[in-house]
C-alpha atoms as a PDB file:
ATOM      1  CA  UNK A   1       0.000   0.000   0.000  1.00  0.00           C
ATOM      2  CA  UNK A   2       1.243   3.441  -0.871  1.00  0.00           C
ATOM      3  CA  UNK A   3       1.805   5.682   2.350  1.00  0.00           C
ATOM      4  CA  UNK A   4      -0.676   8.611   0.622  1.00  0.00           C
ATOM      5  CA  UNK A   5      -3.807   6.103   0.662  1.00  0.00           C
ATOM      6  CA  UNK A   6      -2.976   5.422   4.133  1.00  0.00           C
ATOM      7  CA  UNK A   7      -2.668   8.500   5.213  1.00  0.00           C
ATOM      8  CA  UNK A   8      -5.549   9.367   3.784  1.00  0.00           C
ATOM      9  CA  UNK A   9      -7.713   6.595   5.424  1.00  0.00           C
ATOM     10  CA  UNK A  10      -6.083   7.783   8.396  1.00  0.00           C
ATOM     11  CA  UNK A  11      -7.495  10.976   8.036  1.00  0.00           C
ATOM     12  CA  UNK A  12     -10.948   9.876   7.200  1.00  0.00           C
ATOM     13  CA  UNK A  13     -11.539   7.990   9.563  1.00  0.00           C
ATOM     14  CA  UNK A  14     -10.479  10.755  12.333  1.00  0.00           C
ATOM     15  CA  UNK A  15     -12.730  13.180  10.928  1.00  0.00           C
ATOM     16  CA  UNK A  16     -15.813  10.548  10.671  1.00  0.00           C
ATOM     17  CA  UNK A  17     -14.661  10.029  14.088  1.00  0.00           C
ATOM     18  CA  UNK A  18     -14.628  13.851  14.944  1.00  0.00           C
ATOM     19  CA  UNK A  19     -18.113  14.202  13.579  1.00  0.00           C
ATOM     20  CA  UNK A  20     -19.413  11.087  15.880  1.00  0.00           C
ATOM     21  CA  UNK A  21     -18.201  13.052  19.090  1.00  0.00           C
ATOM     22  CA  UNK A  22     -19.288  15.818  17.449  1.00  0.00           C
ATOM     23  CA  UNK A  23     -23.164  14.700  17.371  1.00  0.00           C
ATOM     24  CA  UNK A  24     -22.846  12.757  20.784  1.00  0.00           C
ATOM     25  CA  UNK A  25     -21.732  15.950  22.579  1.00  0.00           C
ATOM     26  CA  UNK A  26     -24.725  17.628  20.735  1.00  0.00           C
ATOM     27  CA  UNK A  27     -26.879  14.750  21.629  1.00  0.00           C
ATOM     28  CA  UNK A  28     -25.616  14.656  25.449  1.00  0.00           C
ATOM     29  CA  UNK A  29     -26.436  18.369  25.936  1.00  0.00           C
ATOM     30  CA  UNK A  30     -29.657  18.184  24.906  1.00  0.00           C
ATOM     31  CA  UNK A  31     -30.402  15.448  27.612  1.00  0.00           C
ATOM     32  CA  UNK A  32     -28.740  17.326  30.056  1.00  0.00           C
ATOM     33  CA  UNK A  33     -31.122  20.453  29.369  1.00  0.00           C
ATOM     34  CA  UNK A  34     -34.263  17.840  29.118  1.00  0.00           C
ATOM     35  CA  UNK A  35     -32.866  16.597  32.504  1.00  0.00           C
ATOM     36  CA  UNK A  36     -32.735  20.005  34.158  1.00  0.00           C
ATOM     37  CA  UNK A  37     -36.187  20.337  32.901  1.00  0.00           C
ATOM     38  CA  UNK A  38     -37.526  17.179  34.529  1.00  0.00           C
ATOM     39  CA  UNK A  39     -35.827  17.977  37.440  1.00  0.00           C
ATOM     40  CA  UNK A  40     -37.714  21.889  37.733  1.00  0.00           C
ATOM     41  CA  UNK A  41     -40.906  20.420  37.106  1.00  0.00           C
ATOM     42  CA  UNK A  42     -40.264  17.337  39.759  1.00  0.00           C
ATOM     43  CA  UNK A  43     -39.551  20.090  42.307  1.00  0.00           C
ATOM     44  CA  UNK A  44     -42.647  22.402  41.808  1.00  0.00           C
ATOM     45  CA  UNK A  45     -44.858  19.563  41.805  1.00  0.00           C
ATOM     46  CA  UNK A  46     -42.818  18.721  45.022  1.00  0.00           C
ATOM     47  CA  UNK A  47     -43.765  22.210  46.329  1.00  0.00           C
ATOM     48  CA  UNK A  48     -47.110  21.927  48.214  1.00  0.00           C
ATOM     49  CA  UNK A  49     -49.331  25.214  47.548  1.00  0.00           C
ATOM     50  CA  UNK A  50     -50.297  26.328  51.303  1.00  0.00           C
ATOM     51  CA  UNK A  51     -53.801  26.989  50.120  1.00  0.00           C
ATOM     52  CA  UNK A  52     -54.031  22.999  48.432  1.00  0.00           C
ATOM     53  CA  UNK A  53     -52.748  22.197  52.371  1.00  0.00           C
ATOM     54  CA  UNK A  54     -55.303  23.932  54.056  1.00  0.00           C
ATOM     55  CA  UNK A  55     -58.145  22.395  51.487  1.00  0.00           C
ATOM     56  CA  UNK A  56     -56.711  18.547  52.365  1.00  0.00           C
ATOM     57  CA  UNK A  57     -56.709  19.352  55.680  1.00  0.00           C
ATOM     58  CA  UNK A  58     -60.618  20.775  55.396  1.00  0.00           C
ATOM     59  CA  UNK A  59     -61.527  17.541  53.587  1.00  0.00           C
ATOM     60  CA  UNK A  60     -60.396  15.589  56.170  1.00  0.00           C
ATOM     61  CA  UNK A  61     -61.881  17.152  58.562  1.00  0.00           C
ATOM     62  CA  UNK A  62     -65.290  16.711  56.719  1.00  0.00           C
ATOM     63  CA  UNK A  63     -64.336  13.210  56.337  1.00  0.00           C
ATOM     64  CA  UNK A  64     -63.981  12.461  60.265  1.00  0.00           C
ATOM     65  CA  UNK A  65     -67.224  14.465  60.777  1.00  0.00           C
ATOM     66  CA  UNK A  66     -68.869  12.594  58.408  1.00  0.00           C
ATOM     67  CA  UNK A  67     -67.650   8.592  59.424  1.00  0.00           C
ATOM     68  CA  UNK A  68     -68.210  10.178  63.096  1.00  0.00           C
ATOM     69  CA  UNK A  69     -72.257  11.049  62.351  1.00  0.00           C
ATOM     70  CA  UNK A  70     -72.324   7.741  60.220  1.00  0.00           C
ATOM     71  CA  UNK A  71     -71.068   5.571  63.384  1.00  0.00           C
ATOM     72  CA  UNK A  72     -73.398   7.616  65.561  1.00  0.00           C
ATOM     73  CA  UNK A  73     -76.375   7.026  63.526  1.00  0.00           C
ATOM     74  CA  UNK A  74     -75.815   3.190  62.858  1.00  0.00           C
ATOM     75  CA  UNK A  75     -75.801   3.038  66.163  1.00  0.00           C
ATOM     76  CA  UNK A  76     -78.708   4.794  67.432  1.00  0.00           C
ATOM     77  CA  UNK A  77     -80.636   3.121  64.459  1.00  0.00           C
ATOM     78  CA  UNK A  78     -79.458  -0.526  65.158  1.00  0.00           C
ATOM     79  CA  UNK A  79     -80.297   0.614  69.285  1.00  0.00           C
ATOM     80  CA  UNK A  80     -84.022   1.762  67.863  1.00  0.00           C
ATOM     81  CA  UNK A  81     -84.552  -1.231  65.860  1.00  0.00           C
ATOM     82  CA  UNK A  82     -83.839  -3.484  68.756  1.00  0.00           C
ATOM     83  CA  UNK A  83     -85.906  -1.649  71.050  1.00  0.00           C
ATOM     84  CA  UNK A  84     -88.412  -2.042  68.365  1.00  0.00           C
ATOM     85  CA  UNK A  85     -88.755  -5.594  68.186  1.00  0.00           C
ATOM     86  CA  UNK A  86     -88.767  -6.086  71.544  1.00  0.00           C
ATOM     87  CA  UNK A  87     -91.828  -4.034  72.074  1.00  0.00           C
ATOM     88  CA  UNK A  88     -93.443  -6.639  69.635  1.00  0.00           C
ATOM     89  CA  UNK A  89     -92.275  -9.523  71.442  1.00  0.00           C
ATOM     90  CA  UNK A  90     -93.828  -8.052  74.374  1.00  0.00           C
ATOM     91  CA  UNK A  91     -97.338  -7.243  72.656  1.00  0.00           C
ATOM     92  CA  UNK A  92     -97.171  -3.646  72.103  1.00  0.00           C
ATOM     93  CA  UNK A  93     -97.933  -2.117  68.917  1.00  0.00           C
ATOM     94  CA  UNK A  94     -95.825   0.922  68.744  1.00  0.00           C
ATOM     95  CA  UNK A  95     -96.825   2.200  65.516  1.00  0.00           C
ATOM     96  CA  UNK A  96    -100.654   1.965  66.159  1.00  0.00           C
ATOM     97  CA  UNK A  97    -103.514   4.244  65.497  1.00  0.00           C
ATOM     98  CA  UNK A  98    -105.247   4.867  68.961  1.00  0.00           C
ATOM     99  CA  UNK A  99    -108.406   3.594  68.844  1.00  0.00           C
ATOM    100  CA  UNK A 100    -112.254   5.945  69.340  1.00  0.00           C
ATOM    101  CA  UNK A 101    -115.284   5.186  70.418  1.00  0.00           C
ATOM    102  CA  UNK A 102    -118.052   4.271  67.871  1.00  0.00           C
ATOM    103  CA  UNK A 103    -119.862   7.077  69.886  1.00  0.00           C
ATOM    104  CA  UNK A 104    -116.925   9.337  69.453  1.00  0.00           C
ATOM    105  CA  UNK A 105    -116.854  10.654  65.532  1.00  0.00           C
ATOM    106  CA  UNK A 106    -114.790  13.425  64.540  1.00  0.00           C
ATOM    107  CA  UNK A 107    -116.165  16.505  63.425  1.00  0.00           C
ATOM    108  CA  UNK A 108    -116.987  16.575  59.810  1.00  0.00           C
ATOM    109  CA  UNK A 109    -118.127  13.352  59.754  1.00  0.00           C
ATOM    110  CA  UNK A 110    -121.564  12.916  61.844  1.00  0.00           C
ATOM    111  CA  UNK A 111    -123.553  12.635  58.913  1.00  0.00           C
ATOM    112  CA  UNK A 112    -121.372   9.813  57.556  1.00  0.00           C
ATOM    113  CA  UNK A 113    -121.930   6.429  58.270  1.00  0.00           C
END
């Protein structure tokens, strides 16, 4: 081989080289800014609004206020329904119309019968 076509591979293949690091350094810098990017956006999602604080803490406030009246009125309702059928066991009739005379007819209706 003649020392001129050697040299001049050589010298092609440096700058096809050159170019490669040329485009990866391009390449790398561009991740690095999308990076930084990522990395702002990660840390204002990260940075809790005061007023979003103050809602959560509302809601779960509601929340316990609301399981608390749930509790308390499962358990007057399962205390009233027992109390209920007990009354029937006994004889009672707790829901019952009370009961008039035959002599005894409301007003408006002593024509009727």
């Amino acid at each position: 081989m003649a020392p001129e076509s050697v040299s001049f591979r050589i010298t092609r293949t440096a700058e096809d080289l050159a170019q490669t690091v040329s485009a990866l350094s391009h390449r790398l810098v561009k991740l690095e800014q999308r990076l930084g990017t990522l990395e702002l956006a990660l840390d204002h999602r990260q940075e809790s609004d005061p007023g979003e604080l103050a809602a959560l803490a509302n809601v779960e406030g509601l929340l316990r206020d609301c399981r608390m009246l749930l509790d308390d009125s499962s358990e007057a309702s399962g205390s009233s329904i027992q109390d209920s059928v007990e009354d029937s066991m006994q004889g009672s009739e707790p829901f019952s119309m009370p009961q008039t005379a035959a002599s005894e007819k409301p007003e408006g209706f002593a024509n009727a019968a």
